[in-house]
Structures are given as C-alpha cells and as structure tokens.
Protein backbone atom coordinates (compact mmCIF):
# COMPACT_ATOMS: atom_id res chain seq x y z
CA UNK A 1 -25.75 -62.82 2.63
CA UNK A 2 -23.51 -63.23 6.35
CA UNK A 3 -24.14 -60.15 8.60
CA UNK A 4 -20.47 -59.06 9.79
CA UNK A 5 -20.04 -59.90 13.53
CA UNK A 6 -19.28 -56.63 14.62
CA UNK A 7 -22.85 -54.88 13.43
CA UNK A 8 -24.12 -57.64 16.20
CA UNK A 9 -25.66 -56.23 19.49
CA UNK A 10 -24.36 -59.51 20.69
CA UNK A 11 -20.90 -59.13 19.92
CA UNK A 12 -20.94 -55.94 21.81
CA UNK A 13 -22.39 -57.14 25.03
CA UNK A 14 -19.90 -58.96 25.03
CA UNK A 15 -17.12 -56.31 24.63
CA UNK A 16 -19.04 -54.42 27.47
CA UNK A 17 -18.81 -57.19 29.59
CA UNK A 18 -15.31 -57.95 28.93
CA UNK A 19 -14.28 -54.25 29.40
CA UNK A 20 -16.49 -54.17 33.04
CA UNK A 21 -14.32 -57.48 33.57
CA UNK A 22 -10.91 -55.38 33.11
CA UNK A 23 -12.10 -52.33 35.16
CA UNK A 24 -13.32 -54.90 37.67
CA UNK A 25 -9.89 -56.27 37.65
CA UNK A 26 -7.66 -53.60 37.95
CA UNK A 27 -9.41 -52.00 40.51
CA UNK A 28 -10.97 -48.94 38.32
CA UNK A 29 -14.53 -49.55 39.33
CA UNK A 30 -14.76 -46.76 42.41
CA UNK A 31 -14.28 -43.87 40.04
CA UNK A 32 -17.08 -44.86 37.94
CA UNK A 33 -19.42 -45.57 41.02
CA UNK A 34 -19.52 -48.70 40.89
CA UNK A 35 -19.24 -50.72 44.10
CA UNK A 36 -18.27 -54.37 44.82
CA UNK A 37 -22.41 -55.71 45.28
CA UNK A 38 -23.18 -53.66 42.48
CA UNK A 39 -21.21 -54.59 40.36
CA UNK A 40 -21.74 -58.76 41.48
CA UNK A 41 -25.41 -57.85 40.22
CA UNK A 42 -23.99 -56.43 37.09
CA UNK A 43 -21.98 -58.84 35.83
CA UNK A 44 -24.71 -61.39 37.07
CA UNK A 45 -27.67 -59.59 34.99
CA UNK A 46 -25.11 -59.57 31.81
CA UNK A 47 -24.00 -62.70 32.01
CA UNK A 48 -27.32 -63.73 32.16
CA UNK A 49 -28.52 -62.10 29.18
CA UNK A 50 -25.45 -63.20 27.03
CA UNK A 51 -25.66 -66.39 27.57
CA UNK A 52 -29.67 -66.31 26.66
CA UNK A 53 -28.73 -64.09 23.71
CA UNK A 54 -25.63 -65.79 22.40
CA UNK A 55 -27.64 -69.43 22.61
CA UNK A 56 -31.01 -68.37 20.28
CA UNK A 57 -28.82 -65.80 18.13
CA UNK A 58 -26.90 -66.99 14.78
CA UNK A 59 -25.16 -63.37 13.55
CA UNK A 60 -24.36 -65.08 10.36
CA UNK A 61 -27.38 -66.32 9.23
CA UNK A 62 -29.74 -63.55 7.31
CA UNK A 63 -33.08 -63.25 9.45
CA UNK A 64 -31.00 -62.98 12.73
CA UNK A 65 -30.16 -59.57 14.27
C-alpha cells in the first residue's frame, strides 16, 4: 500500500516554504509582520528541518509518515 504524497507533512513543509519563498519575493512579507532577519531565521530553521525530514522520510513506503 503507497501513502499519496499529499497526506505527507513533508510535502507540505515544503509548500509552506515555497509559498514564504513567493511572499518573500514579491515583497508581501511587511503586512504579515515579518521582517527581513526574521524571516533569514525562518527560512533557515525550515530549510533545516526539510532537508533532515525529506532525507530519513520515504512517503511511499507503508511504515513512513
């Protein structure tokens, strides 16, 4: 039995990153309170854990997440 993708808390890290990524890049970050060092440690802390997370997890394989 594959687990779908999308049911992975993986998979959406990785949309929350990318969607901090596009409010980063257009310039959207100041309404949300978000400044420029802040937002350095952000992306620092996720990238962190994604890449930890997205080495020692298989979504596909039954006894992962």
């Amino acid at each position: 039995m594959q687990q779908s993708r999308w049911r992975s808390p993986v998979a959406w890290s990785a949309l929350a990153a990318l969607v901090l990524f596009i409010l980063k890049t257009y310039g959207l970050l100041a309404p949300i309170g978000l400044t420029e060092d802040s937002f350095k440690e952000l992306t620092a802390l996720l990238f962190a854990a994604l890449t930890s997370f997205g080495i020692f997890n298989n979504p596909t394989s039954r006894d992962s997440f």
